[in-house]
Structure formats: structure tokens, C-alpha cells
C-alpha atoms as a PDB file:
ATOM      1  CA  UNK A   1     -11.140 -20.106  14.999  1.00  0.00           C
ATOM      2  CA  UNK A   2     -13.546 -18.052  13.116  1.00  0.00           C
ATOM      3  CA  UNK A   3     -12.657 -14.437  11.878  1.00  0.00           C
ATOM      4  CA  UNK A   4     -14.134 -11.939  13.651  1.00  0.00           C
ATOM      5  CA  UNK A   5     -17.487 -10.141  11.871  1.00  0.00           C
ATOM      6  CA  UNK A   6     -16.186  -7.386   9.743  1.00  0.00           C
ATOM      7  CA  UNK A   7     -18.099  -4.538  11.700  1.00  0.00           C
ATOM      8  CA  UNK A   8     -16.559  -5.923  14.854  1.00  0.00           C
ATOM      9  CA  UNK A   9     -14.302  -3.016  16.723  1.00  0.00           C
ATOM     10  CA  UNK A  10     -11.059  -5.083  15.601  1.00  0.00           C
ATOM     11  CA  UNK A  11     -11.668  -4.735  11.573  1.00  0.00           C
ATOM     12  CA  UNK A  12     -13.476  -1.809  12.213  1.00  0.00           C
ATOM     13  CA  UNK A  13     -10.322   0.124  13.562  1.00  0.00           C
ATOM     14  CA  UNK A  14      -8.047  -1.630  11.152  1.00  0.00           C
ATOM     15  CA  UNK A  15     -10.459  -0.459   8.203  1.00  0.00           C
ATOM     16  CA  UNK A  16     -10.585   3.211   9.745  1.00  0.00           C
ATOM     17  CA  UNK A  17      -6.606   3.038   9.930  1.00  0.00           C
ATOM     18  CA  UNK A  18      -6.036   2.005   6.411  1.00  0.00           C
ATOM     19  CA  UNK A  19      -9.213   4.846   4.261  1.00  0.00           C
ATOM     20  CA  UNK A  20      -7.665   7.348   6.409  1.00  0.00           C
ATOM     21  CA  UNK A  21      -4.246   6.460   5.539  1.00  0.00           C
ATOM     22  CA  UNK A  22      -4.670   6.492   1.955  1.00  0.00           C
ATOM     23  CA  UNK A  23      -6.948   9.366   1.894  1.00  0.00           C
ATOM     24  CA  UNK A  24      -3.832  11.066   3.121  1.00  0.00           C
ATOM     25  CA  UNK A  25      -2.980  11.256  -0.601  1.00  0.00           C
ATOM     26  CA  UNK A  26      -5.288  14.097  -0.532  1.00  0.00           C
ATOM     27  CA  UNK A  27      -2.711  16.333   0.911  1.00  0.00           C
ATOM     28  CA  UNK A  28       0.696  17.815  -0.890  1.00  0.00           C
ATOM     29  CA  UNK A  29       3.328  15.543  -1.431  1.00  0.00           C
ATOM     30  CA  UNK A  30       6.477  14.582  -2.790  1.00  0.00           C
ATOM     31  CA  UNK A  31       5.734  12.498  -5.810  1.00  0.00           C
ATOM     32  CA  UNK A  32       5.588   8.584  -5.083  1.00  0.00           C
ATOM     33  CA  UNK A  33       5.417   9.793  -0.937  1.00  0.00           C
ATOM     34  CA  UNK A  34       1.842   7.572  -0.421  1.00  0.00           C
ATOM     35  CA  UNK A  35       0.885   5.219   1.803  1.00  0.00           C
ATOM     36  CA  UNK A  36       0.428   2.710  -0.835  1.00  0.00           C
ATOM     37  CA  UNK A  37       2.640  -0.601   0.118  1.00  0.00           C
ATOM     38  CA  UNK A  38       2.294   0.486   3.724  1.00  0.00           C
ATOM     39  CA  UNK A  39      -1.626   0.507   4.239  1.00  0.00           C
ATOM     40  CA  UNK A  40      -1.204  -3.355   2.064  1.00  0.00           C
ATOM     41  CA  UNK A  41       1.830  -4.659   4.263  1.00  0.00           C
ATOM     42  CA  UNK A  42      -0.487  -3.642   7.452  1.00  0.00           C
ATOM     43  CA  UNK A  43      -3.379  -4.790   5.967  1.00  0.00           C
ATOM     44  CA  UNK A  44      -2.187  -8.241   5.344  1.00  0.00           C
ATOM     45  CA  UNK A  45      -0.244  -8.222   8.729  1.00  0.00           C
ATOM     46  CA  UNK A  46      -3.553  -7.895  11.170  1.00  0.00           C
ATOM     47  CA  UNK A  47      -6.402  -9.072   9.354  1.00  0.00           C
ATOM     48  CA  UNK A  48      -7.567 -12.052  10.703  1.00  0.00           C
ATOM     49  CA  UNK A  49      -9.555 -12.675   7.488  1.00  0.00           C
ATOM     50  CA  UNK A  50      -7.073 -12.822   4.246  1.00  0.00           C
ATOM     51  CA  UNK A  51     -10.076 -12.025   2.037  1.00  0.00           C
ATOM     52  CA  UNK A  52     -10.686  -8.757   4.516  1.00  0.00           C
ATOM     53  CA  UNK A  53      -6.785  -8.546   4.374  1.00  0.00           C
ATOM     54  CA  UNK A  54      -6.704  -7.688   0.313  1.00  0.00           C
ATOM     55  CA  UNK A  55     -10.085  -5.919   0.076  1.00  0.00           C
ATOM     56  CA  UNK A  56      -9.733  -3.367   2.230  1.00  0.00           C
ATOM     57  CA  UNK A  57      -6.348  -1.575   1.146  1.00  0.00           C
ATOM     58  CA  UNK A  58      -7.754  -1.953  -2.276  1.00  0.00           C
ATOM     59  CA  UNK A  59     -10.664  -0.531  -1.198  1.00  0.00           C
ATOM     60  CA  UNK A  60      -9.147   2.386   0.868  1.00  0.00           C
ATOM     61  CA  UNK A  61      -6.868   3.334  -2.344  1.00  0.00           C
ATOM     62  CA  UNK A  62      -9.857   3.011  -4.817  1.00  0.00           C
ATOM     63  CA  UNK A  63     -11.751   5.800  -2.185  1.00  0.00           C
ATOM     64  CA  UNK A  64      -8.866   7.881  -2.457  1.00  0.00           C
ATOM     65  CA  UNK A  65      -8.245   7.302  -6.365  1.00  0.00           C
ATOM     66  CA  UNK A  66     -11.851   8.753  -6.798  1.00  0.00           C
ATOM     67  CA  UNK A  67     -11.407  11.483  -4.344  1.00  0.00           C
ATOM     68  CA  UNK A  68      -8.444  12.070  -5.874  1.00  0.00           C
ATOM     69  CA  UNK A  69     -10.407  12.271  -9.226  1.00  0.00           C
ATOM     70  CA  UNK A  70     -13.394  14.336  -8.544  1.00  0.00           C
ATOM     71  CA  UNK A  71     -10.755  17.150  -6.596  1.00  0.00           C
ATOM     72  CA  UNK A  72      -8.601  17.179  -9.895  1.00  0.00           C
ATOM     73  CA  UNK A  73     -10.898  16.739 -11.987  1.00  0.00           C
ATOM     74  CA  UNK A  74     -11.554  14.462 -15.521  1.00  0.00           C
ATOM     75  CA  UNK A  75      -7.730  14.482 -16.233  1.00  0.00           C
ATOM     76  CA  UNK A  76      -7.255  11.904 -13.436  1.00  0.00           C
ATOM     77  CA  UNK A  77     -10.233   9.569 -14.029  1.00  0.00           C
ATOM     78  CA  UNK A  78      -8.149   8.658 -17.450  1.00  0.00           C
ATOM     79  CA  UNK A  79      -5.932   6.591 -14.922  1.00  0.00           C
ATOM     80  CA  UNK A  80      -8.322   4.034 -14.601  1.00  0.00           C
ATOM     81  CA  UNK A  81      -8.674   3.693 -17.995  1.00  0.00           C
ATOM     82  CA  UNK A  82      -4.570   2.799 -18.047  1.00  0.00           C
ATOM     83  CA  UNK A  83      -2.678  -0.327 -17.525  1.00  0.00           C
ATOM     84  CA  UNK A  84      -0.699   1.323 -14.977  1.00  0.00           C
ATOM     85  CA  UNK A  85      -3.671   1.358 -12.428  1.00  0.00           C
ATOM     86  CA  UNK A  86      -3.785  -2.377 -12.731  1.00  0.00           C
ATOM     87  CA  UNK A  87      -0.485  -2.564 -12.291  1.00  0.00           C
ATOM     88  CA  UNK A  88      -0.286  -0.040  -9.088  1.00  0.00           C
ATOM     89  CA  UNK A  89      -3.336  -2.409  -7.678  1.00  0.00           C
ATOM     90  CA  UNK A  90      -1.500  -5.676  -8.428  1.00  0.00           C
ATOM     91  CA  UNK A  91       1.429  -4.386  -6.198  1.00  0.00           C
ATOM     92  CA  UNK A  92      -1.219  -3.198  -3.596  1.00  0.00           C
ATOM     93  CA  UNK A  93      -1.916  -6.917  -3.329  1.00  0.00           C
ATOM     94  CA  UNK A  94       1.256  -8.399  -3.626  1.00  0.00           C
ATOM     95  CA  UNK A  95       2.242  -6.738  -0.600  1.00  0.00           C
ATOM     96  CA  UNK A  96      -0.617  -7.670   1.284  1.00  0.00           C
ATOM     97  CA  UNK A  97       0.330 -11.370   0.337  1.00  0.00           C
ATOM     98  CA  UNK A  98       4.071  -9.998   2.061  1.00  0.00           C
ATOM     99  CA  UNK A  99       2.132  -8.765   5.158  1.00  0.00           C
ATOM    100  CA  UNK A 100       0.681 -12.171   5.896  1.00  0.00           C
ATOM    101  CA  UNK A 101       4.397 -13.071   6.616  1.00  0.00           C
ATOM    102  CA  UNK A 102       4.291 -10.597   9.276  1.00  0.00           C
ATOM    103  CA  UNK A 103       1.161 -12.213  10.796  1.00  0.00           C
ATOM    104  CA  UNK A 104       1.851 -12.652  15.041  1.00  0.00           C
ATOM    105  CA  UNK A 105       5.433 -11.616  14.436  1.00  0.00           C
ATOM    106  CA  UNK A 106       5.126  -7.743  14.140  1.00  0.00           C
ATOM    107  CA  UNK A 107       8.663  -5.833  15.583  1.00  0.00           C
ATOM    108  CA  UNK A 108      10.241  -3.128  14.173  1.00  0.00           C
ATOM    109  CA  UNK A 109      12.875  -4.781  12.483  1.00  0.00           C
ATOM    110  CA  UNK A 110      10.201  -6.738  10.711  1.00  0.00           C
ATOM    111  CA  UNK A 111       8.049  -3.673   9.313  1.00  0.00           C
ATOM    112  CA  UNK A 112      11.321  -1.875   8.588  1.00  0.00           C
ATOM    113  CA  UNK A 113      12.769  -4.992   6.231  1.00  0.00           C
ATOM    114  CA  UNK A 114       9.031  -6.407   4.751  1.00  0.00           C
ATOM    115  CA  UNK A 115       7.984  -2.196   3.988  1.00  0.00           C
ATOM    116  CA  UNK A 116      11.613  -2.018   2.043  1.00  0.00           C
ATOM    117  CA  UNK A 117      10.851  -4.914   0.401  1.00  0.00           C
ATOM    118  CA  UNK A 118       7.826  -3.865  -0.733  1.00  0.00           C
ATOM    119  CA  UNK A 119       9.070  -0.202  -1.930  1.00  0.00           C
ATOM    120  CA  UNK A 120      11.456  -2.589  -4.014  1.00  0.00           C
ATOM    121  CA  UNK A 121       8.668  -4.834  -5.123  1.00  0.00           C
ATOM    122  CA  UNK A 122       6.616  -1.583  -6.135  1.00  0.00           C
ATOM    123  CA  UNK A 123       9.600   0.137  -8.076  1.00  0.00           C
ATOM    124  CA  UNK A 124      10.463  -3.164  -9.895  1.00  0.00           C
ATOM    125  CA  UNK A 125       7.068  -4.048 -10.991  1.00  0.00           C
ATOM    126  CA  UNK A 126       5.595  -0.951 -12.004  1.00  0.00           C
ATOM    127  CA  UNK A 127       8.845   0.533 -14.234  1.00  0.00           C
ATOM    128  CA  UNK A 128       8.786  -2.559 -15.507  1.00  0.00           C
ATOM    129  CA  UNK A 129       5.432  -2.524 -16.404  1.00  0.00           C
ATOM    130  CA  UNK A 130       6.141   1.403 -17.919  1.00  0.00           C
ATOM    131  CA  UNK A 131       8.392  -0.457 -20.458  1.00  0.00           C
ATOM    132  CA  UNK A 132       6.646  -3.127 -21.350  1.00  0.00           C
ATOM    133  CA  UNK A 133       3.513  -1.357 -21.624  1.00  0.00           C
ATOM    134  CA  UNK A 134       4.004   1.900 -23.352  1.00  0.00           C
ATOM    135  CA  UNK A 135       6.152   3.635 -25.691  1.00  0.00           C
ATOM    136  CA  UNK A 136       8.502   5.910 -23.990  1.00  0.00           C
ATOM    137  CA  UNK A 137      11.737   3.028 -23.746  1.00  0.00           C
ATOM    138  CA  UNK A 138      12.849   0.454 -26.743  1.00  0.00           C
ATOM    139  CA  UNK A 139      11.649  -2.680 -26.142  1.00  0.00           C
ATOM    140  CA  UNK A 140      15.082  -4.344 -25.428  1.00  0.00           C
ATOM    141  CA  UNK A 141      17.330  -4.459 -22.208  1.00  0.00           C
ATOM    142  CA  UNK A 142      18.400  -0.746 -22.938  1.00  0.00           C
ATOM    143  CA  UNK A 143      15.621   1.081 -22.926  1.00  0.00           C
ATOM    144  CA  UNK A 144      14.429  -1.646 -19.549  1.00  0.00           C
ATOM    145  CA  UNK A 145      17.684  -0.521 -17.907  1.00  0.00           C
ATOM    146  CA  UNK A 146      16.427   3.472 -18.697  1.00  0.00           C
ATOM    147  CA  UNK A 147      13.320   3.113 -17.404  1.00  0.00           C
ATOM    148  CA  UNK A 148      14.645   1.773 -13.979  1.00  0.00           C
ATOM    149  CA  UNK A 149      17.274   4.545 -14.318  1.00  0.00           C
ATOM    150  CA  UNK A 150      14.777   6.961 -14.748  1.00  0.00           C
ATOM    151  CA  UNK A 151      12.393   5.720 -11.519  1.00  0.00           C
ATOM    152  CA  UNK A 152      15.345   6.296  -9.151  1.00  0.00           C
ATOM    153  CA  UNK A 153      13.988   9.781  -8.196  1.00  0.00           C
ATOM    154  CA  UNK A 154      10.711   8.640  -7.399  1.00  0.00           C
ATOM    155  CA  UNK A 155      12.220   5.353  -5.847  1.00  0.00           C
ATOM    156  CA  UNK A 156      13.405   7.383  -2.716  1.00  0.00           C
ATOM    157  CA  UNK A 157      10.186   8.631  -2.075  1.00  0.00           C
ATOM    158  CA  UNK A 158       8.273   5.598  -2.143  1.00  0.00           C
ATOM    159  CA  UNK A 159      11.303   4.397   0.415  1.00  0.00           C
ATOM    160  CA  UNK A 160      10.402   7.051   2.428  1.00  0.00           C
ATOM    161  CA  UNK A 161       7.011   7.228   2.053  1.00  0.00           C
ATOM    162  CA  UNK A 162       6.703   3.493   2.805  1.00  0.00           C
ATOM    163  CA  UNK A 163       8.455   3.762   6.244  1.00  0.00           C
ATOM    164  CA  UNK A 164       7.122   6.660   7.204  1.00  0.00           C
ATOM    165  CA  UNK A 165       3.392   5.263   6.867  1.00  0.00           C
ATOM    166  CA  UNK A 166       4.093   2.266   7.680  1.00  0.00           C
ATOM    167  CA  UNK A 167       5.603   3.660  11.148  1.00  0.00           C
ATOM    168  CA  UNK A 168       2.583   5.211  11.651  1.00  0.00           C
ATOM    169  CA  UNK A 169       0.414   2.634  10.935  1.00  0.00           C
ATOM    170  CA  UNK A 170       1.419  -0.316  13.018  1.00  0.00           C
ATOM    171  CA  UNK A 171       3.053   2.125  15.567  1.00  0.00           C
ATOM    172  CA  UNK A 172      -0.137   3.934  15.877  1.00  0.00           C
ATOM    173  CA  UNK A 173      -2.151   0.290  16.155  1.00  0.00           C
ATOM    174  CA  UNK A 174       0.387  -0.768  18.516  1.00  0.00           C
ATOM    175  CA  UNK A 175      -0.171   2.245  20.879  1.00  0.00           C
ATOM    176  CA  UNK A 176      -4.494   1.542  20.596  1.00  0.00           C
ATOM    177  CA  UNK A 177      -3.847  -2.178  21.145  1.00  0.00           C
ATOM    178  CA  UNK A 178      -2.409  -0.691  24.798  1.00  0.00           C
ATOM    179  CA  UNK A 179      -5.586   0.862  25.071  1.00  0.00           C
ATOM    180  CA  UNK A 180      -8.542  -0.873  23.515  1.00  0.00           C
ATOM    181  CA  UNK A 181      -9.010  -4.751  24.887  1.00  0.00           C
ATOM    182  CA  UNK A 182     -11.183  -5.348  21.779  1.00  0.00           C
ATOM    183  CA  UNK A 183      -7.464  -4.925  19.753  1.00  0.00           C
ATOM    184  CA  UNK A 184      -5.341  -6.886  21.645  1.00  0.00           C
ATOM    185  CA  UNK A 185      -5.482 -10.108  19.281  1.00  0.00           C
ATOM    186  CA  UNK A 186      -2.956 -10.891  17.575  1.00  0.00           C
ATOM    187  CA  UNK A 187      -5.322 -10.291  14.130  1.00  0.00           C
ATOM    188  CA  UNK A 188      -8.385  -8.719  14.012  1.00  0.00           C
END
């Protein structure tokens, strides 16, 4: 079966759902509270196209990233200029790739263990990355152990941030499935 066009109501929707979701980084927030592994887990989860699938929550964070820029100003623009947006971008797409799991076989239980799984994926990769990357830990399994150590704060909110999104995401498509035929595939 063919993938439905990309300006078809299905992608469409799920396109709508995932820019405004990340624009939500727009508003205040704890630090680390985003939408980030959620709009890629849902993304990857309803897509009926995988290309679709990893372009558009790249996409929808690289809209917000440059929002985010012009609001705050030059400061912010230096993150692209960083390995650590790579980084943050890789994970975006690594949980995408843990959203097609989720493809046809979306229940609560599901969401709940693949967005904790991604929070975990996001944590380990990008602290990781912190270390090996920059200056601020030793370069041995000290200063790796610190850097995890000191991400724990910021860990809880991307926990939280995670389910909370991701809640609203596929509970929010689940509730216009009801309501729009057009949606009622299993992807779109």
C-alpha cells in the first residue's frame, strides 16, 4: 500500500500536532520540560511514511529552535553552531526509529514504557556526549560518572516532560481519530 500524499488530512493533522507541540517550547518551562522525544516517539508511531516519520519532528523542532532564536535573540543561534544540537537532533531521530515499534500497537502502557525509554535514551546520549565533547568533566570514567550525576536534575524533567506530551499527543490524536474518518488508519 502506498503512503498517503503528504498534504493529505492524515499527515496533515499529524504535522499540525507535532510544529505545535514543539513550538510549545515557546512558553515558560522547567528546564529539559519539552516535547522533544515525545513529538519523535509519535512521529515515528503514525506516519505511514518512515521518511515523513523522521522529517517532520526534525522539522517541527528546527521551527521552534529558530523561533526560539529570533525571540532570544543571537545568544541562542550559537547552538547551532555546537555539537550538542547534533547531538539533541540525533536523539530526535533515534526515538522516531523507537516509535516505529509502536506502529498499529498504540495503548497506554506502550507510550508510557517506549516515552521512558526514550527520556533514558535522551539523558544517556546527550551527557554523554557533554563529556566527551567539551571540557567541563576529565576524560576518564570519573568525570563520565559526574556528568550523569550532574544531569539528574534535568533528567526528571525530561521524564516528565516526555509523558506529559506524549499524553497529549497520542491522547489528543486518539480522541480526533473518534472524530475525523480521514484519521482512523492505523498510520497516516
Amino acid at each position: 500500500m502506498k503512503p498517503a500524499s503528504p498534504f493529505a488530512p492524515g499527515p496533515l493533522a499529524l504535522a499540525g500536532l507535532i510544529v505545535v507541540a514543539a513550538l510549545t517550547r515557546l512558553l515558560p518551562h522547567p528546564p529539559n520540560f519539552s516535547p522533544v522525544e515525545a513529538i519523535a516517539l509519535f512521529g515515528g508511531a503514525y506516519f505511514a511514511s518512515r521518511s515523513w516519520a523522521l522529517v517532520v519532528p526534525l522539522v517541527g523542532m528546527f521551527v521552534s529552535d529558530m523561533v526560539l532564536g529570533v525571540v532570544n535573540g543571537g545568544t541562542y543561534f550559537e547552538y547551532f553552531t555546537h555539537a550538542s544540537f547534533w547531538v539533541v537532533y540525533a536523539c530526535i531521530a533515534l526515538s522516531t526509529l523507537l516509535g516505529f515499534n509502536l506502529r498499529g500497537r498504540v495503548t497506554g502502557a506502550r507510550v508510557l514504557g517506549y516515552s521512558l525509554a526514550g527520556s533514558v535514551l535522551f539523558f544517556l546520549v546527550t551527557n554523554f556526549a557533554t563529556w566527551a565533547g567539551g571540557t567541563m568533566y576529565p576524560h576518564n570514567a570519573q568525570g563520565l560518572m559526574a556528568a550523569y550525576v550532574a544531569g539528574i536534575p534535568f533528567f526528571q524533567w525530561t521524564v516528565l516532560g516526555t509523558l506529559f506530551y506524549s499524553a497529549a499527543l497520542f491522547g489528543g490524536f486518539a480522541l480526533l481519530r473518534r472524530n475525523v474518518p480521514a484519521l482512523r488508519a492505523q498510520t497516516v
